[in-house]
C-alpha atoms as a PDB file:
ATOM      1  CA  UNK A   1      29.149  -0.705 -83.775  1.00  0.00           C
ATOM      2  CA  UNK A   2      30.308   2.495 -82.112  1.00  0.00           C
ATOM      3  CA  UNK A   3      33.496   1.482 -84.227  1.00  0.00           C
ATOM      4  CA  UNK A   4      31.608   2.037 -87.566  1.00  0.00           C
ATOM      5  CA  UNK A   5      30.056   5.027 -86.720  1.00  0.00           C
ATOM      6  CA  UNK A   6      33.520   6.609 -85.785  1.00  0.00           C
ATOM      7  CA  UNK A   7      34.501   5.042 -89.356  1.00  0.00           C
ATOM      8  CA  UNK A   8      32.002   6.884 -91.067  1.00  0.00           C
ATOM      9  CA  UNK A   9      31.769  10.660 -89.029  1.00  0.00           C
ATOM     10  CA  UNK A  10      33.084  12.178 -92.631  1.00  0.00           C
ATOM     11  CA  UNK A  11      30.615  10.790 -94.808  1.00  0.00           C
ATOM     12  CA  UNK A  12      27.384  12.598 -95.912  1.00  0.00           C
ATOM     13  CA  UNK A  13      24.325  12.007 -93.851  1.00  0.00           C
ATOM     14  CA  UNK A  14      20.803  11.627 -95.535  1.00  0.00           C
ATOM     15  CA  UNK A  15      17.258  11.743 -93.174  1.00  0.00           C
ATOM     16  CA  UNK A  16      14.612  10.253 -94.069  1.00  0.00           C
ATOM     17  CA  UNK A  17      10.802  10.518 -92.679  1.00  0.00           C
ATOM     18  CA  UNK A  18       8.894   7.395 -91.537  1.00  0.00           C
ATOM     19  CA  UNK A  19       7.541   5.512 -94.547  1.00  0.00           C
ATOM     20  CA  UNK A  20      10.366   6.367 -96.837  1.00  0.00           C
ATOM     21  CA  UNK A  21      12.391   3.916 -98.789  1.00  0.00           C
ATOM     22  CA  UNK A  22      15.439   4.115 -98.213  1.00  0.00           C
ATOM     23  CA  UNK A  23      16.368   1.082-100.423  1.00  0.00           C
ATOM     24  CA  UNK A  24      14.203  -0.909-102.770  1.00  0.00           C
ATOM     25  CA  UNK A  25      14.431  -4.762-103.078  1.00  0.00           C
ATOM     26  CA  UNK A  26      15.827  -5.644-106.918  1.00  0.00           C
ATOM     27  CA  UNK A  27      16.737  -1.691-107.964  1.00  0.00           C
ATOM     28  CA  UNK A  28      20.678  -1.588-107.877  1.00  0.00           C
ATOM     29  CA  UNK A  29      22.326   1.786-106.719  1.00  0.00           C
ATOM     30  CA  UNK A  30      25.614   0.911-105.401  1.00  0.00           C
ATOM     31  CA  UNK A  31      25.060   2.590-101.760  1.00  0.00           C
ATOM     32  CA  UNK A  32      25.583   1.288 -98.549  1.00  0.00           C
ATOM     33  CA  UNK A  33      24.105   2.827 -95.282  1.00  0.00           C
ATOM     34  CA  UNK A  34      25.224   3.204 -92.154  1.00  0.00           C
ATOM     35  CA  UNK A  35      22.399   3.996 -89.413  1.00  0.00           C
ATOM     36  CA  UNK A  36      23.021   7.159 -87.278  1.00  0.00           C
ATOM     37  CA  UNK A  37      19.561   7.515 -85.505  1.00  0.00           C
ATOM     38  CA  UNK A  38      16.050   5.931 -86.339  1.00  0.00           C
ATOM     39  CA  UNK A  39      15.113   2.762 -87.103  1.00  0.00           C
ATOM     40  CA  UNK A  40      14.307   0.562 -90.595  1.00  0.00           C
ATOM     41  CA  UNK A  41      11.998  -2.004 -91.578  1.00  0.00           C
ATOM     42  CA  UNK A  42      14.078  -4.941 -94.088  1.00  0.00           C
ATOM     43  CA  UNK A  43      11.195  -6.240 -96.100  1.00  0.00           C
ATOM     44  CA  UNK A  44      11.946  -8.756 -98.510  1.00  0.00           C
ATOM     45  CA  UNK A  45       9.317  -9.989-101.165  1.00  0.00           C
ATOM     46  CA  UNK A  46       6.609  -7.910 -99.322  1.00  0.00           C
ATOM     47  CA  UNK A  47       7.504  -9.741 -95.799  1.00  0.00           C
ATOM     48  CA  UNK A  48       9.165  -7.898 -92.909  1.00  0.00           C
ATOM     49  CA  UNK A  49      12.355  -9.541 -91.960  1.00  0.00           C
ATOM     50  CA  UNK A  50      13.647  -7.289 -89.222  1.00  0.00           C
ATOM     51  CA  UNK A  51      13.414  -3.926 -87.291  1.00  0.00           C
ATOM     52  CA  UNK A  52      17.268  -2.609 -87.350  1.00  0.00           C
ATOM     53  CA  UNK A  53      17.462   0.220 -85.086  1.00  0.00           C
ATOM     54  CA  UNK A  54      21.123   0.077 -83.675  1.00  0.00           C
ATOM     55  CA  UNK A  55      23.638   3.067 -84.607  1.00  0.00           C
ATOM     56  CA  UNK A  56      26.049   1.798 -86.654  1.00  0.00           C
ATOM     57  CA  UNK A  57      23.796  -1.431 -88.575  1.00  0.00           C
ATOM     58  CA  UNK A  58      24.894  -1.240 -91.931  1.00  0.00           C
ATOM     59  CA  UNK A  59      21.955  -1.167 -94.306  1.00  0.00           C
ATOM     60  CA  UNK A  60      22.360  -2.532 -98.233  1.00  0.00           C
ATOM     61  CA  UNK A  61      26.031  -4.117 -97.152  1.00  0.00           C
ATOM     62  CA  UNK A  62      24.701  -7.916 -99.019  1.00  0.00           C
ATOM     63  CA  UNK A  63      24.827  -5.641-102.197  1.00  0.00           C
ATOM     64  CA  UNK A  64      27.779  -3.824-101.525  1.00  0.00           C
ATOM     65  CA  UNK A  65      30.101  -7.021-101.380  1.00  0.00           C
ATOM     66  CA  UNK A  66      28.239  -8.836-104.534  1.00  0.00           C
ATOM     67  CA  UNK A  67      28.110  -5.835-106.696  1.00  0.00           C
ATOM     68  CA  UNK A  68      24.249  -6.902-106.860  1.00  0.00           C
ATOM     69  CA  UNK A  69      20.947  -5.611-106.981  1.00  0.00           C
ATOM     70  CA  UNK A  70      19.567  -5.222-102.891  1.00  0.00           C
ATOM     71  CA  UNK A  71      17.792  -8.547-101.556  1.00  0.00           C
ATOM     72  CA  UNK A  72      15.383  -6.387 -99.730  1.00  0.00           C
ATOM     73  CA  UNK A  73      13.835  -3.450 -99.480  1.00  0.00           C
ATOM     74  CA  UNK A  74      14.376  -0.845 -96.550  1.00  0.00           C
ATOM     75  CA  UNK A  75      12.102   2.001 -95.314  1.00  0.00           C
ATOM     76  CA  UNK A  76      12.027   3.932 -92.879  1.00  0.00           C
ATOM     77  CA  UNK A  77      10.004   2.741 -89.546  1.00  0.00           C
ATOM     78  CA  UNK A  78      10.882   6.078 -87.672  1.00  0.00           C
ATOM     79  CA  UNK A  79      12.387   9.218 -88.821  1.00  0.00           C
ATOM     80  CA  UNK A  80      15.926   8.291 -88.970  1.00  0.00           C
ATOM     81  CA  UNK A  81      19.460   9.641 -90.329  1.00  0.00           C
ATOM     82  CA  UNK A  82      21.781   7.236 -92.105  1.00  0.00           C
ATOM     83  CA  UNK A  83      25.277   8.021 -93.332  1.00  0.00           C
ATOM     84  CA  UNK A  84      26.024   7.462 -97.312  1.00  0.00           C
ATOM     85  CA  UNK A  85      28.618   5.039 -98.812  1.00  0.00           C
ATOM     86  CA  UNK A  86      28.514   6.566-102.831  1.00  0.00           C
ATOM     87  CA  UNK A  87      30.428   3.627-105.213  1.00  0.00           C
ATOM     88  CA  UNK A  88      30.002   1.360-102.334  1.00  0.00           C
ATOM     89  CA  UNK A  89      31.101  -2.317-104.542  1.00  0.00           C
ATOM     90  CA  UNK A  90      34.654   0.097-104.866  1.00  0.00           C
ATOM     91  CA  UNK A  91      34.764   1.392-101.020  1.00  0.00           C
ATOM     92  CA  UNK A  92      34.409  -2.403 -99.798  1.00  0.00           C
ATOM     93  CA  UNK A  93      37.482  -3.379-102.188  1.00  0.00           C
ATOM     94  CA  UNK A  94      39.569  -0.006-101.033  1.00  0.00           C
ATOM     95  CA  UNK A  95      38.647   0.246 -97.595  1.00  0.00           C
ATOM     96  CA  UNK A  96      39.435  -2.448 -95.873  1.00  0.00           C
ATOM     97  CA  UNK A  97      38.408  -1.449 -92.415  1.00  0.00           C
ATOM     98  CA  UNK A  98      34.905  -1.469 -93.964  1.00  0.00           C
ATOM     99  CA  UNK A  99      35.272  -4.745 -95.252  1.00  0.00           C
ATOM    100  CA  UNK A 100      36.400  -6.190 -91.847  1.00  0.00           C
ATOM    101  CA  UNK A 101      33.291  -4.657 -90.174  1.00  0.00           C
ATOM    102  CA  UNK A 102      30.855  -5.875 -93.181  1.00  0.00           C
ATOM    103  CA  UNK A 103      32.535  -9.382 -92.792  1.00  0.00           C
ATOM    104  CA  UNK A 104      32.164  -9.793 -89.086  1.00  0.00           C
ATOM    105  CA  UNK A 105      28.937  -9.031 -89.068  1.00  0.00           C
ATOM    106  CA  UNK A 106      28.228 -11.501 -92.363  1.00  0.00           C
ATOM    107  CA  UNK A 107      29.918 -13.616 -90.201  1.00  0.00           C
ATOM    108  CA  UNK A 108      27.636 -13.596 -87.025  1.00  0.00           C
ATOM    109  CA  UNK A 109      24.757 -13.770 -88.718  1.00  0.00           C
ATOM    110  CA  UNK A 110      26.075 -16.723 -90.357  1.00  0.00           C
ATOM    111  CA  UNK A 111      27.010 -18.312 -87.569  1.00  0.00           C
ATOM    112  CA  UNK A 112      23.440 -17.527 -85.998  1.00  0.00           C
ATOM    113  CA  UNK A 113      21.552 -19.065 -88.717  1.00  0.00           C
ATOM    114  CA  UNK A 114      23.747 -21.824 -89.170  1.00  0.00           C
ATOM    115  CA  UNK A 115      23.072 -22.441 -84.955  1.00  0.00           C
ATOM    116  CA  UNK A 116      19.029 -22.305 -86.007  1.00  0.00           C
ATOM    117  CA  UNK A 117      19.335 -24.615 -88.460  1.00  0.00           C
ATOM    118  CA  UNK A 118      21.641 -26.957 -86.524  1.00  0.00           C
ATOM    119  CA  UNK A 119      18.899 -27.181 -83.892  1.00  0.00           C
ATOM    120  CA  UNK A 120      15.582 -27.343 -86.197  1.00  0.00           C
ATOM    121  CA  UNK A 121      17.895 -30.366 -87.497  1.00  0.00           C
ATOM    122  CA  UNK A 122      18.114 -31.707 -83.941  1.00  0.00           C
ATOM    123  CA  UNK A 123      14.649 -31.492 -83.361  1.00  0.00           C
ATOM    124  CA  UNK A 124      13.243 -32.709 -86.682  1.00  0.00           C
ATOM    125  CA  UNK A 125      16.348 -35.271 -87.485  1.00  0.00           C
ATOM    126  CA  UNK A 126      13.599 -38.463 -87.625  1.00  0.00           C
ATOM    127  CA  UNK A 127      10.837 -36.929 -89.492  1.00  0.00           C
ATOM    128  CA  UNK A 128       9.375 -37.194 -92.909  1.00  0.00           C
ATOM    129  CA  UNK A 129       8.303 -33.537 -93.314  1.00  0.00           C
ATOM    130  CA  UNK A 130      10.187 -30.759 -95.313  1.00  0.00           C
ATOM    131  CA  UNK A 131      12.273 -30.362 -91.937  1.00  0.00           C
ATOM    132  CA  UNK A 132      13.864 -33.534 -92.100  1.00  0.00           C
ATOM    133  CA  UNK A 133      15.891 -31.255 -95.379  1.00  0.00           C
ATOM    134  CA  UNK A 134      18.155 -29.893 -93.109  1.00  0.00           C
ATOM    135  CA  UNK A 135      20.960 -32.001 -93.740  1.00  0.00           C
ATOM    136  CA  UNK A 136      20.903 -31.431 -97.338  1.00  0.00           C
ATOM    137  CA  UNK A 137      20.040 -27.183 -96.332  1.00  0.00           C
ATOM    138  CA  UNK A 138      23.304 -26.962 -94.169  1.00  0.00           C
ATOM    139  CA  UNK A 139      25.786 -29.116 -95.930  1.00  0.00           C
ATOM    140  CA  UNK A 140      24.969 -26.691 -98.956  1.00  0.00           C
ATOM    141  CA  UNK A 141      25.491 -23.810 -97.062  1.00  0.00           C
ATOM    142  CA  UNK A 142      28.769 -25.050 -95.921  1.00  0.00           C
ATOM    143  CA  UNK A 143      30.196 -26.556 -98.984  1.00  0.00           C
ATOM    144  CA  UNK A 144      29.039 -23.330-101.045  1.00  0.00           C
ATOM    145  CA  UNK A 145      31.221 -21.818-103.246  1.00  0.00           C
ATOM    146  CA  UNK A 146      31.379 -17.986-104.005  1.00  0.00           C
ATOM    147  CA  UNK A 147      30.250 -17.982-108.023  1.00  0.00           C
ATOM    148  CA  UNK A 148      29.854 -14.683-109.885  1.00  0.00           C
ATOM    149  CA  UNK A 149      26.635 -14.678-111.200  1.00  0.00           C
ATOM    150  CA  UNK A 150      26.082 -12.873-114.682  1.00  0.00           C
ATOM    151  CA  UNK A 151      23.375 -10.033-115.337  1.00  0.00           C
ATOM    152  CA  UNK A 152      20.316 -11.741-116.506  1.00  0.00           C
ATOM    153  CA  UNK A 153      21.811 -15.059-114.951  1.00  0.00           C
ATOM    154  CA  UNK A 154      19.721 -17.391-113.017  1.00  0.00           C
ATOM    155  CA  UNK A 155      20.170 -16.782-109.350  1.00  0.00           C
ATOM    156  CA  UNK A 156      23.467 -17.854-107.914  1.00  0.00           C
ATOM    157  CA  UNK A 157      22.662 -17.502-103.885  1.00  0.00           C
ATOM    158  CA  UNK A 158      20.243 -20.138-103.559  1.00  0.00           C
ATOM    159  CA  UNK A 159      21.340 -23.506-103.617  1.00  0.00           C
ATOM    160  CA  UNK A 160      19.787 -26.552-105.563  1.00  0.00           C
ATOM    161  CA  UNK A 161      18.645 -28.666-102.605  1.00  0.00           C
END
């Protein structure tokens, strides 16, 4: 991450004081955010998904790469200091040293989820319960296409299972 910090030295910082929202789940503003110091709360539909405190996490980077409206909100669990990606749907396209970093780490947590449900798959593989759906959950995830969904389009990043 130490790489994406360097990457972004000569972009403008913004600090924020515990409680703030940094980014709000559904309310497009084509910024991405890479954390200097602090740490963030990822809520999404009221639920906290994770605690991202590591210099260089890139915060709003789902939204970035689809051109889309953030999947979560993000506030501030600390006071913290991100750096600012303005137009960030063009800086993913025309940096592509920012793209490789965004993609790697798409790509771990892919990788990590795909691992998770592998094994609740192991463990559930003879059961009758809504667990037994893994099969159907990760051969959709693999076999999915990207789409372009259209504004006012039903969602295109959840799969019909």
């Amino acid at each position: 991450m130490n790489d994406v910090l360097a990457m972004c030295r000569d972009l403008p910082e913004m600090r924020l004081a515990k409680g703030d929202t940094l980014i709000e789940e559904a309310v497009r503003t084509d910024r991405l955010f890479v954390l200097k110091s602090g740490a963030f709360d990822v809520m999404r539909n009221g639920v906290r998904v994770i605690v991202v405190s590591e210099p260089g996490a890139f915060l709003g980077e789902i939204s970035a790469v689809l051109g889309s409206a953030p999947t979560a909100s993000v506030v501030a669990a600390e006071d913290s200091t991100v750096h600012v990606v303005d137009d960030a749907s063009g800086a993913v396209q025309r940096r592509p040293e920012l793209t490789y970093a965004i993609a790697q780490l798409l790509a771990r947590r892919l990788s990590a989820v795909t691992a998770y449900l592998v094994d609740i798959k192991r463990q559930y593989a003879d059961s009758n319960t809504h667990l037994g759906l893994m099969d159907q959950v990760l051969g959709n995830l693999i076999a999915m296409h990207p789409t372009l969904a259209e504004p006012g389009s039903e969602r295109s990043d959840v799969p019909d299972y």
